[in-house]
Protein backbone atom coordinates (compact mmCIF):
# COMPACT_ATOMS: atom_id res chain seq x y z
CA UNK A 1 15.27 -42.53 47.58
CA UNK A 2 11.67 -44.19 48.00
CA UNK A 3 9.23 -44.91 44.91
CA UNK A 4 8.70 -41.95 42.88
CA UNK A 5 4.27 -43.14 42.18
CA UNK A 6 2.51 -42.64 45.06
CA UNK A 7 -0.68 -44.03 45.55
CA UNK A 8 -2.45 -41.49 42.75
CA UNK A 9 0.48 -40.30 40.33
CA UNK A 10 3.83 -38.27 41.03
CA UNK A 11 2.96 -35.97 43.49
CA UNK A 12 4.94 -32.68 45.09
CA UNK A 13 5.41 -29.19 46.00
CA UNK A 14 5.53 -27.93 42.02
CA UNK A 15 9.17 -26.62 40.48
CA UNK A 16 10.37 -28.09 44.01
CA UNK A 17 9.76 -31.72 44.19
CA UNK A 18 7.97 -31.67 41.10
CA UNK A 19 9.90 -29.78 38.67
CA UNK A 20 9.22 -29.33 34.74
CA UNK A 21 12.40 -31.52 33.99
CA UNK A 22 11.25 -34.35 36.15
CA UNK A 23 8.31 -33.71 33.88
CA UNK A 24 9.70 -33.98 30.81
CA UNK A 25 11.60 -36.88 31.82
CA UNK A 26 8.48 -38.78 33.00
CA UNK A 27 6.77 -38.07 29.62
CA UNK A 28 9.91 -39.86 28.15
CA UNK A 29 10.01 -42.50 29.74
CA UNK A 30 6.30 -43.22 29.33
CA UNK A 31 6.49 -42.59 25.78
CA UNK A 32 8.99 -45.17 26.01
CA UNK A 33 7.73 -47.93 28.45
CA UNK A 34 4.41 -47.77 26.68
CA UNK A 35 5.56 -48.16 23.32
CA UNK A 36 7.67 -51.19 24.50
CA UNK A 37 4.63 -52.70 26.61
CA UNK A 38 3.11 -52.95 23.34
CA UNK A 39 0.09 -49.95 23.72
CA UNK A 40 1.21 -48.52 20.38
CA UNK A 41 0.67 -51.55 18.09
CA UNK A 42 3.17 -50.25 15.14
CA UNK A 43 1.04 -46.94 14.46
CA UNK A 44 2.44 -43.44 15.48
CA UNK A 45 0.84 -43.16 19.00
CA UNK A 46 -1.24 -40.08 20.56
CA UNK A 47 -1.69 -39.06 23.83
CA UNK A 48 -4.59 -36.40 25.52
CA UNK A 49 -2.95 -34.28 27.88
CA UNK A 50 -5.37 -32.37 30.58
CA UNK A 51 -5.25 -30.27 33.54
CA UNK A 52 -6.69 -28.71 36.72
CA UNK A 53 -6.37 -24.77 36.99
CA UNK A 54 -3.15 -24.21 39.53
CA UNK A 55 -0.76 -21.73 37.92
CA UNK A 56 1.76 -24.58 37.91
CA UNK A 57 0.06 -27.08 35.63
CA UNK A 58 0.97 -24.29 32.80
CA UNK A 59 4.85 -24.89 32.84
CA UNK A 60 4.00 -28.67 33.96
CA UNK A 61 1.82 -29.04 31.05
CA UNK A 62 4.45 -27.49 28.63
CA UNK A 63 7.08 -29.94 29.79
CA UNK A 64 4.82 -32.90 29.82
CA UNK A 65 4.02 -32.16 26.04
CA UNK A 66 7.53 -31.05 25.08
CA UNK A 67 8.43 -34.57 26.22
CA UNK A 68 5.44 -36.44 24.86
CA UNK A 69 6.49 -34.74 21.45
CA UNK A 70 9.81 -35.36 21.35
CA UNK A 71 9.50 -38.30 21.93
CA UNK A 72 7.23 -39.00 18.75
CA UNK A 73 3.84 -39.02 20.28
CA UNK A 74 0.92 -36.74 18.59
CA UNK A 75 -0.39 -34.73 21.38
CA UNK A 76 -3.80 -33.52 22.01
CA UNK A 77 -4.60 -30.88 24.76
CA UNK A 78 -7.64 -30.51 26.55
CA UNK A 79 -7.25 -27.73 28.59
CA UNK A 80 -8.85 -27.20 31.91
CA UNK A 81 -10.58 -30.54 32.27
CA UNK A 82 -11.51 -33.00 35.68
CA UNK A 83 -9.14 -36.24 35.88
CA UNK A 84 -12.44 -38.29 34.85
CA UNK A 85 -12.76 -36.78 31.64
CA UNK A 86 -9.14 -37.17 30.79
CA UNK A 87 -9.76 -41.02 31.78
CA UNK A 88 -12.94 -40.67 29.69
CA UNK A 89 -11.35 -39.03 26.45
CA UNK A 90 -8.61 -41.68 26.58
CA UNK A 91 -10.43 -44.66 25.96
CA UNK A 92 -13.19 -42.77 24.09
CA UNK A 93 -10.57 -41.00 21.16
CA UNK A 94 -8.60 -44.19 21.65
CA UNK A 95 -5.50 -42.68 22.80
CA UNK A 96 -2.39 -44.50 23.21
CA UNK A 97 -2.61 -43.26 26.80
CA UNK A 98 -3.50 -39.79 28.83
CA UNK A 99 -1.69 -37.80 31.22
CA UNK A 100 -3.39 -35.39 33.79
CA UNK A 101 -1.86 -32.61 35.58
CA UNK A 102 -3.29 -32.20 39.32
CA UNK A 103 -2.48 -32.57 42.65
CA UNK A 104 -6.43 -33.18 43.19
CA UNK A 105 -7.39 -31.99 46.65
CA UNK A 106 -3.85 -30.79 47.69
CA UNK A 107 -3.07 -27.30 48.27
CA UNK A 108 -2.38 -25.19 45.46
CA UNK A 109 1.51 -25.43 45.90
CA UNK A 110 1.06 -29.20 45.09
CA UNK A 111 0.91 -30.41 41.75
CA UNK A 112 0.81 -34.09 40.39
CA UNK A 113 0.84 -35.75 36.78
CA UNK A 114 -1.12 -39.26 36.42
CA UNK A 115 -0.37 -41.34 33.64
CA UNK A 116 -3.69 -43.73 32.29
CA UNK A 117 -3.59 -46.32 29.64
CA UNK A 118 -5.19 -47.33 26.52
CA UNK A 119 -9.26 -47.13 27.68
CA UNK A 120 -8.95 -44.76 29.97
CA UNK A 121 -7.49 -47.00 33.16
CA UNK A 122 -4.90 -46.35 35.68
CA UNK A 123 -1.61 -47.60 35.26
CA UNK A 124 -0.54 -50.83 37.48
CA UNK A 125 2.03 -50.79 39.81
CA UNK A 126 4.75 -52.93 37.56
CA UNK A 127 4.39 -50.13 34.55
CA UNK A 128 5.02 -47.35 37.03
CA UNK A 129 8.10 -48.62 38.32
CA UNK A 130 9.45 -49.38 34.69
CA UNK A 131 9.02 -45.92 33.88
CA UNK A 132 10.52 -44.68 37.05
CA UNK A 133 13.47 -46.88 36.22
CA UNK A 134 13.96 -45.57 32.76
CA UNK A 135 14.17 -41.97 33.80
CA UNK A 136 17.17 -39.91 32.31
CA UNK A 137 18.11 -42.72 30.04
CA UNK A 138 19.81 -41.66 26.52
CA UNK A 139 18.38 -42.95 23.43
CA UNK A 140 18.16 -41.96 20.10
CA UNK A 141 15.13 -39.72 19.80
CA UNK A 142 13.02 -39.50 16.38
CA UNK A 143 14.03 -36.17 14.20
CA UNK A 144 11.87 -34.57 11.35
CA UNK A 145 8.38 -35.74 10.53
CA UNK A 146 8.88 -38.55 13.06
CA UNK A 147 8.62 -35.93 16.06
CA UNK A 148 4.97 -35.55 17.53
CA UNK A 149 2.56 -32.94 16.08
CA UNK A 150 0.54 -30.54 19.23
CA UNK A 151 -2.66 -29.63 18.76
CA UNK A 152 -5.50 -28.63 20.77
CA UNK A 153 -8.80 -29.75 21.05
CA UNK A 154 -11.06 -27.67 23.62
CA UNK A 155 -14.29 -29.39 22.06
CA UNK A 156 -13.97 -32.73 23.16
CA UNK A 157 -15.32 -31.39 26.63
CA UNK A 158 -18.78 -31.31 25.31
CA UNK A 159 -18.28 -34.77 24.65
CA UNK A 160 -17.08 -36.05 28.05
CA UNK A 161 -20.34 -33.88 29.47
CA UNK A 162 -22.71 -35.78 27.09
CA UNK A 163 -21.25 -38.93 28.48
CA UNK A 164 -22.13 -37.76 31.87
CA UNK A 165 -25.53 -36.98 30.80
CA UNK A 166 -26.15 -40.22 28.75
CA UNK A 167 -25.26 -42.30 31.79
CA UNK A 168 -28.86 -41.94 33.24
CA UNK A 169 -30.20 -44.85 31.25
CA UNK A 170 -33.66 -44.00 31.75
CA UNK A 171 -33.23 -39.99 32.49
CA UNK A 172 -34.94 -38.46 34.96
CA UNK A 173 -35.86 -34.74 35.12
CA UNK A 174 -34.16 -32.89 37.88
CA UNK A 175 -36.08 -30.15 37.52
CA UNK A 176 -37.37 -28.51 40.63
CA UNK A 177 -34.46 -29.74 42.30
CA UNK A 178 -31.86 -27.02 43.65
CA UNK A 179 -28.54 -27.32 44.13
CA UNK A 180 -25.54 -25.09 45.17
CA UNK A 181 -21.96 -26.65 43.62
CA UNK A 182 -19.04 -25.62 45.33
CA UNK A 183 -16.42 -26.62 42.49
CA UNK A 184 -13.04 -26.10 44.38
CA UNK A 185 -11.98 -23.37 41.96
CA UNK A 186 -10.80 -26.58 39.92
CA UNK A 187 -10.98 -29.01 37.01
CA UNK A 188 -14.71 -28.93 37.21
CA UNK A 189 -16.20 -25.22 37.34
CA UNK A 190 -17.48 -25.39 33.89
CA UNK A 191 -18.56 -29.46 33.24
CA UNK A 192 -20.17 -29.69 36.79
CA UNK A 193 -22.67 -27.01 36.60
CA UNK A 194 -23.17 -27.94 32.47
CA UNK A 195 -24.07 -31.35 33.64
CA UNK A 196 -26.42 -31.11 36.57
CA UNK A 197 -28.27 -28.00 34.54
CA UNK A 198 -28.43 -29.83 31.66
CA UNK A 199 -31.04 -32.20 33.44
CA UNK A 200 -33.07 -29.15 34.63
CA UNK A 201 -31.31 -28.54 37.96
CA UNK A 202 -31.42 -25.15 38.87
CA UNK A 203 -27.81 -24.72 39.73
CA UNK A 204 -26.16 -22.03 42.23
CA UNK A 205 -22.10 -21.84 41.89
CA UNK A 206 -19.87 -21.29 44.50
CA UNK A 207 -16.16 -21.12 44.25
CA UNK A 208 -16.54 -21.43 40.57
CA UNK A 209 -13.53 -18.95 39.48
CA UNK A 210 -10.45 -20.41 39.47
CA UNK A 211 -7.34 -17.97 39.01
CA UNK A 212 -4.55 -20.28 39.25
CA UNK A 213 -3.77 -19.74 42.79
CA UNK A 214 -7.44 -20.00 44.65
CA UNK A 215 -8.03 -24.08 43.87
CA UNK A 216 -8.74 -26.15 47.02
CA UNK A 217 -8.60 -22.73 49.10
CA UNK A 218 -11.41 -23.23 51.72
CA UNK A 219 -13.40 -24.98 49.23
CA UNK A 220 -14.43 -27.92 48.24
CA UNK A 221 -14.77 -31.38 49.58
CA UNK A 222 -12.37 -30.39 52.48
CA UNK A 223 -13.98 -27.39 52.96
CA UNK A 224 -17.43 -27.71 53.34
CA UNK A 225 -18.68 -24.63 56.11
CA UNK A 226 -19.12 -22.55 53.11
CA UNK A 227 -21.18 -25.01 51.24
CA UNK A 228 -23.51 -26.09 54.31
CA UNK A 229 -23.96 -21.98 54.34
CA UNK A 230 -24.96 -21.52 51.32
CA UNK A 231 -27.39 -25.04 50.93
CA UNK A 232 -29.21 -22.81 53.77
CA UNK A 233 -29.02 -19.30 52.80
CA UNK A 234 -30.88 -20.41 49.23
CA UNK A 235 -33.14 -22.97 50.71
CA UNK A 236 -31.17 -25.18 47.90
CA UNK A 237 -32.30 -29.30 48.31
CA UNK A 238 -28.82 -30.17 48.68
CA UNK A 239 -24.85 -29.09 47.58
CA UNK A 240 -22.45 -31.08 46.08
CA UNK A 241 -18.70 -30.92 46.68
CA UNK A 242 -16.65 -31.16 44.49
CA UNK A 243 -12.73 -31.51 44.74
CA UNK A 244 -9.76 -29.95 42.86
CA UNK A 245 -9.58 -32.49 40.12
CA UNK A 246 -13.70 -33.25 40.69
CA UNK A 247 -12.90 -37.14 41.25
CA UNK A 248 -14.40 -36.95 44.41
CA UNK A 249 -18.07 -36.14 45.80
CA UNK A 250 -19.44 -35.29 49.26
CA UNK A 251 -23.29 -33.73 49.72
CA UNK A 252 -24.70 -32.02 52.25
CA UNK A 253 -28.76 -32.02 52.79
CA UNK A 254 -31.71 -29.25 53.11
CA UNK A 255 -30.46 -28.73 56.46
CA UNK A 256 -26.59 -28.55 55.58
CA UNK A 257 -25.92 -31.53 57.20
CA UNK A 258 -22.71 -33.32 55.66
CA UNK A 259 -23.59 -36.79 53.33
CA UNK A 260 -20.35 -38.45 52.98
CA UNK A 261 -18.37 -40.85 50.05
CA UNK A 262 -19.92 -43.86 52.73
CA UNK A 263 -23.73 -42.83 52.62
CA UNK A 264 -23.35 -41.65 48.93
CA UNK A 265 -21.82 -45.00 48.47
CA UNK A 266 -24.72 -46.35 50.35
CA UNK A 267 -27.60 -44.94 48.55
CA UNK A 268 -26.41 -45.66 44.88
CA UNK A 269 -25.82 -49.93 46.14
CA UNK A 270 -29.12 -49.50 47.33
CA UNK A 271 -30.21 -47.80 43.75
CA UNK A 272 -28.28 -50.63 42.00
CA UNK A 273 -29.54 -53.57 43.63
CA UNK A 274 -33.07 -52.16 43.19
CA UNK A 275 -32.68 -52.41 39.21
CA UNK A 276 -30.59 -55.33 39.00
CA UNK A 277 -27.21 -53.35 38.16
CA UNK A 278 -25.35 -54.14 41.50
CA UNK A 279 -22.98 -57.24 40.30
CA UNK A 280 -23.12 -59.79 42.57
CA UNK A 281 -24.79 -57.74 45.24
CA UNK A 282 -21.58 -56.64 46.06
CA UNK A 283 -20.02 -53.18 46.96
CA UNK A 284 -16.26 -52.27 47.55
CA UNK A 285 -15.20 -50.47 49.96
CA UNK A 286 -11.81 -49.70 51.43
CA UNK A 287 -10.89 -50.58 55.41
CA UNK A 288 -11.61 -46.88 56.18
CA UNK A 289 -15.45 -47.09 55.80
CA UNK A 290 -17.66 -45.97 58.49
CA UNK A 291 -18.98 -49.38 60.69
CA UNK A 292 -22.29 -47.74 59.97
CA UNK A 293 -22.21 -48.32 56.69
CA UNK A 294 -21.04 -51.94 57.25
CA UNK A 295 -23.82 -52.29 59.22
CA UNK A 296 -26.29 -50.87 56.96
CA UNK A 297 -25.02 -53.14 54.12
CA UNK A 298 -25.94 -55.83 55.71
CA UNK A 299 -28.99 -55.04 56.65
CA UNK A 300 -29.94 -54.50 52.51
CA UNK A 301 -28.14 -58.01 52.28
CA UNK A 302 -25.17 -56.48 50.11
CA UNK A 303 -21.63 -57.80 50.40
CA UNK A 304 -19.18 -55.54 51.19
CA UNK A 305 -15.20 -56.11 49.84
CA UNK A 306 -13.01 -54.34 51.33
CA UNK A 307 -9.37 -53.25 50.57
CA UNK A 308 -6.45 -51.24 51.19
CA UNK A 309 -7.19 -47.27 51.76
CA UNK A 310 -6.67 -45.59 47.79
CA UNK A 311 -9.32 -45.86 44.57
CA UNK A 312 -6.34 -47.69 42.56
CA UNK A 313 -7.08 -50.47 44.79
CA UNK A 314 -10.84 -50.24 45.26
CA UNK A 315 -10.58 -50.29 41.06
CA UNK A 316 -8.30 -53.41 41.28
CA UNK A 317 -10.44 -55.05 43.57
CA UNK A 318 -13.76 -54.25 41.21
CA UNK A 319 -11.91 -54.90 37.99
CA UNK A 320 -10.66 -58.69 39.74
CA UNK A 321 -14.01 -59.90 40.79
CA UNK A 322 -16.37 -58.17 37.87
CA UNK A 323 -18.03 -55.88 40.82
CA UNK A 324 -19.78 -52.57 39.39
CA UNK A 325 -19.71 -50.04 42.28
CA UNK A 326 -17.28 -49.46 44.50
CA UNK A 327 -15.59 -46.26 46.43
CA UNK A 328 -14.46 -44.31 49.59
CA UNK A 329 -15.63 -42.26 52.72
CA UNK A 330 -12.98 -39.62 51.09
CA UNK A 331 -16.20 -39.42 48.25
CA UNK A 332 -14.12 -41.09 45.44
CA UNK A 333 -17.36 -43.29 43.86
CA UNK A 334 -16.49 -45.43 40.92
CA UNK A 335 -19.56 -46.67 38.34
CA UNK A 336 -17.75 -48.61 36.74
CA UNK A 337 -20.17 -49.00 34.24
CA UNK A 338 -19.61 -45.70 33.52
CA UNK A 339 -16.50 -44.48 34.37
CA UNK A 340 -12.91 -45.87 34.40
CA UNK A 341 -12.34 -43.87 38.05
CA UNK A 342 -13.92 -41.82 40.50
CA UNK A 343 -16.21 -39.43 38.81
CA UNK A 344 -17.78 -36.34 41.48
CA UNK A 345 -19.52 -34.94 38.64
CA UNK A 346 -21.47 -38.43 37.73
CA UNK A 347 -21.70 -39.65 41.30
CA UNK A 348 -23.35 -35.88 41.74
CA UNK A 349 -26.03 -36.76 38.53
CA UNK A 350 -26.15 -40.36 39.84
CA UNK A 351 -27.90 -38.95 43.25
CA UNK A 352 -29.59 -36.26 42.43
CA UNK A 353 -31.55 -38.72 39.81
CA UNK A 354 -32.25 -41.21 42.71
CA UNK A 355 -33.85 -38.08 44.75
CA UNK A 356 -36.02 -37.02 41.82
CA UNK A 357 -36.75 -40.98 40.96
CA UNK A 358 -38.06 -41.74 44.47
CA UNK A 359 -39.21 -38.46 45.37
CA UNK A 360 -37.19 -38.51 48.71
CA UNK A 361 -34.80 -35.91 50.59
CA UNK A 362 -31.44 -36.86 50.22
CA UNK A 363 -31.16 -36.93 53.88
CA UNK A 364 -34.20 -39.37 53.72
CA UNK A 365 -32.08 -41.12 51.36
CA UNK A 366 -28.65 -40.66 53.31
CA UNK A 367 -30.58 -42.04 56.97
CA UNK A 368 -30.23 -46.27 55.37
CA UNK A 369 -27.08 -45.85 57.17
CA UNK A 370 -26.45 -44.24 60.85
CA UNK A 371 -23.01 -43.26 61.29
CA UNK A 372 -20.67 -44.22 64.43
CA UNK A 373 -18.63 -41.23 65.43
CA UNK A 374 -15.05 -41.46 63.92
CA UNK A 375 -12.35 -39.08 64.63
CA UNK A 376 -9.31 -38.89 62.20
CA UNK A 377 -6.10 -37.03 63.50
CA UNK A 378 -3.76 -36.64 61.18
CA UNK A 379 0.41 -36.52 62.62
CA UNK A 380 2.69 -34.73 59.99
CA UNK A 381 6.41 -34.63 60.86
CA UNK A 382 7.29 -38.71 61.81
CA UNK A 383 8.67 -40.95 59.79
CA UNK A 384 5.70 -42.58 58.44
CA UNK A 385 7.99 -45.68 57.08
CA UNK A 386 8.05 -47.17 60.16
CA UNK A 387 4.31 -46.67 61.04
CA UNK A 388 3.69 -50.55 60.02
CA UNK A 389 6.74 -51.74 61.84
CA UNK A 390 7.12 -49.84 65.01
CA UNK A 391 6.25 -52.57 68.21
CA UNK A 392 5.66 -50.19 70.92
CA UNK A 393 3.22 -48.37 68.66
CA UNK A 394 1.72 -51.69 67.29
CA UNK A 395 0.80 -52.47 71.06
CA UNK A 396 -1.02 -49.90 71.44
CA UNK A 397 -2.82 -50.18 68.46
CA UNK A 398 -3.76 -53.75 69.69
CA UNK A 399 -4.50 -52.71 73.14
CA UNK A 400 -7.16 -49.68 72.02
CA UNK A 401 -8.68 -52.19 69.51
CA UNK A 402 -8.82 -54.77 71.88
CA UNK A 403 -10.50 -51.88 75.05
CA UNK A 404 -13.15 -51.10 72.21
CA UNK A 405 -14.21 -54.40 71.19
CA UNK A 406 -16.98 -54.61 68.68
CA UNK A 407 -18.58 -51.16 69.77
CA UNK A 408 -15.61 -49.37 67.44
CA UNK A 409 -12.17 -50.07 65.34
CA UNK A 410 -8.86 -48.59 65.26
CA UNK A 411 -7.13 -47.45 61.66
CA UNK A 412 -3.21 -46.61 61.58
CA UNK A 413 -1.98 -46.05 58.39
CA UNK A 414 1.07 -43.55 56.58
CA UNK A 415 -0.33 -41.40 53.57
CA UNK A 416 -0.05 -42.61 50.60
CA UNK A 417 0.24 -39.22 49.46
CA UNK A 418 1.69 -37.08 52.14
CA UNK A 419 4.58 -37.07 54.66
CA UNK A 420 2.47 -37.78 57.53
CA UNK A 421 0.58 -40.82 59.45
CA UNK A 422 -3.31 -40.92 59.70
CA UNK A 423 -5.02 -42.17 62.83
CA UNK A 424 -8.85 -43.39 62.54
CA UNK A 425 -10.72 -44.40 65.61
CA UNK A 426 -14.46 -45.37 66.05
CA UNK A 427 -16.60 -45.90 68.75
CA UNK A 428 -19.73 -45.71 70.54
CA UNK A 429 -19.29 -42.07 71.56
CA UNK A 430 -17.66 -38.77 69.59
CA UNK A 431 -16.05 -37.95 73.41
CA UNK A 432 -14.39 -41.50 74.03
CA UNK A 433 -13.34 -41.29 69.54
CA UNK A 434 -11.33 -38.57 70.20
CA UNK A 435 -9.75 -39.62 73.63
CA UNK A 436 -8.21 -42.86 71.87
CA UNK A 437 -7.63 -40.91 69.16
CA UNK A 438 -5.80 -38.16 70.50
CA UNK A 439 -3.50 -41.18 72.69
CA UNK A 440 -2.54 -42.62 69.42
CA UNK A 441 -1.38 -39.78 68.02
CA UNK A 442 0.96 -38.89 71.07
CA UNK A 443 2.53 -42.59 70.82
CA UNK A 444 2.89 -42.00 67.13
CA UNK A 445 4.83 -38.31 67.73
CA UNK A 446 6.70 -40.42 70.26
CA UNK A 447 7.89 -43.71 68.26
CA UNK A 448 8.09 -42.09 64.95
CA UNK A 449 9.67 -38.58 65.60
CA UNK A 450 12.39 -37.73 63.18
């Protein structure tokens, strides 16, 4: 059996893979890891407990707090609630830890639980595998007033969209800006709207009413035809997409053209560096960024780290070297300043303020970078454990890097969150993109077929 964490949490098909004992179980065993790593400091600890709206999360949740409880923790539940304002909430009711329930832009059969620590922050790879290893251990639980007290706290929203809000240091009316949110049916159909209208944006929903079953269902940021639609249809300035779990942000502009996590990424350095915020004129990046936006860093004369392909690891990188922005194409933008992890919402307020602070389209903004075309195929049914080891399939990796040169770049890489291998190829042209592209993922079929 591989590792249990993925790259973002436990993540499966839900009462399949993910079932409400493994649930349970993984609330015991954090209780316990956590207590031993020392987060509880001798006091009865308390957790926050969120979650997106999939029909799942309700037994999930249950058997998340069930364990929590019985395990002696005090447990506070937050409802419906995006995974940045259960990161928030942690570190800003100084929780022992927080625990959200989503499988963030996964289809509604998925579902996922993420533990964070004390302020709010991810946990690292070494306290993940403790608690994997202490699943289904026996130990003498607490009994009477020693069990953990439930309670719920619905307010404590308000206060996560205040923090949104207060993060434009020197606030900026959005008024006369329009924008159309397409919230995904998830975490974020209430706080997203709240926030951005809030600051006088004339808001337009779409896909703002979540049932349980509809989240992620041609919506959102990996569905965007029906937010370019409606950008046009109400003449809106731009739309923001949201995700399931609202960590993640992609635009579109007036003319429903898409802005992705790279130009978003883009414009706020560019923001940053302007007032002095951008530590060390630096941004972080991960390996899958656009060569455009390479490019256009350079030419601003901002450094651009760059890591593995995952926000844990643009965080780690950040976190390491004291650097204050920092995200993915994918539209995971961390403000670290700010936020703990990728925030949509306040990457959404973030560029909407630079548009009314400059007066400039966001596809005025958006054009500091030009992007090269980059095709992404993804191949689901190989074994994507030998994707790194494969020689036959590493030679032709080599060999289409090697026939592009410096016009484009070649990205293999297994999911980090599902069973399938990702190919990413750049280059000069969308037509010559797609025929490397489309090679690569015939060798992969071939090498890593089951």
């Amino acid at each position: 059996m591989g590792r249990l964490f993925g790259t973002d949490g436990v993540r499966g098909v839900a009462n399949e893979a993910l079932t409400p004992e493994l649930a349970l179980d993984l609330a015991l065993a954090a209780a316990r890891v956590l207590s031993e790593a020392g987060e509880f400091s001798g006091h009865r600890p308390f957790a926050v407990v969120g979650r997106d709206p999939r029909a799942s999360g309700e037994f999930l949740e249950a058997a998340v707090v069930a364990g929590l409880a019985s395990a002696g923790v005090d447990v506070v539940r937050l409802g419906v609630l995006p995974t940045p304002g259960v990161a928030f909430l942690t570190a800003s009711t100084g929780a022992d830890f927080g625990v959200m329930l989503s499988a963030s832009h996964n289809p509604m059969p998925d579902n996922g639980i993420k533990f964070f620590a004390r302020g709010g922050t991810k946990l690292d790879d070494a306290l993940e595998d403790a608690i994997e290893g202490r699943l289904g251990e026996r130990w003498s639980r607490p009994t009477g007033a020693a069990v953990g007290r439930v309670r719920e706290d619905l307010a404590l929203t308000e206060s996560y969209i205040a923090h949104l809000v207060g993060s434009l240091e020197h606030p900026v009316s959005l008024e006369g800006i329009t924008v159309v949110v397409d919230c995904a049916n998830g975490a974020a159909y209430q706080t997203g709207p709240a926030a951005f209208e809030s600051q006088g944006a004339t808001v337009i929903r779409i896909h703002a009413e979540p049932d349980g079953t509809n989240i992620n269902e041609d919506a959102g940021s990996t569905h965007m035809d029906a937010l370019r639609s409606a950008v046009i249809e109400h003449h809106a300035d731009l739309g923001i997409a949201l995700d399931g779990d609202a960590d993640r942000c992609l635009a579109v502009d007036a003319t429903g053209r898409t802005v992705d996590g790279d130009q978003v990424l883009a414009v706020l350095a560019g923001a940053l560096k302007e007032s002095g915020q951008l530590a060390q004129d630096t941004v972080v990046a991960t390996v899958m960024s656009n060569l455009g936006f390479l490019r256009a860093m350079e030419a601003e004369g901002i450094a651009v780290e760059q890591t593995k392909v995952g926000d844990r690891y643009v965080l780690e990188s950040m976190h390491a070297r004291g650097y204050s922005l920092g995200g993915e194409q994918s539209g995971h933008v961390v403000l670290l300043k700010w936020a703990t992890t990728g925030d949509g919402v306040l990457t959404g307020l973030h560029l909407m303020s630079r548009m009314a602070s400059t007066g400039r389209s966001l596809a005025d903004l958006a054009s500091v970078m030009v992007r090269l075309p980059q095709v992404l195929v993804n191949v689901p049914g190989v074994d994507k454990a030998r994707a790194d080891t494969d020689p036959v399939l590493a030679a032709a990796v080599e060999s289409a890097s090697n026939e592009l040169g410096r016009t484009g770049r070649v990205l293999l890489r297994p999911s980090g969150t599902e069973s399938l291998v990702r190919v990413m190829v750049e280059a000069e042209t969308l037509d010559r993109a797609d025929e490397v592209a489309r090679h690569l993922a015939d060798v992969v079929r071939e090498r890593l077929a089951l």
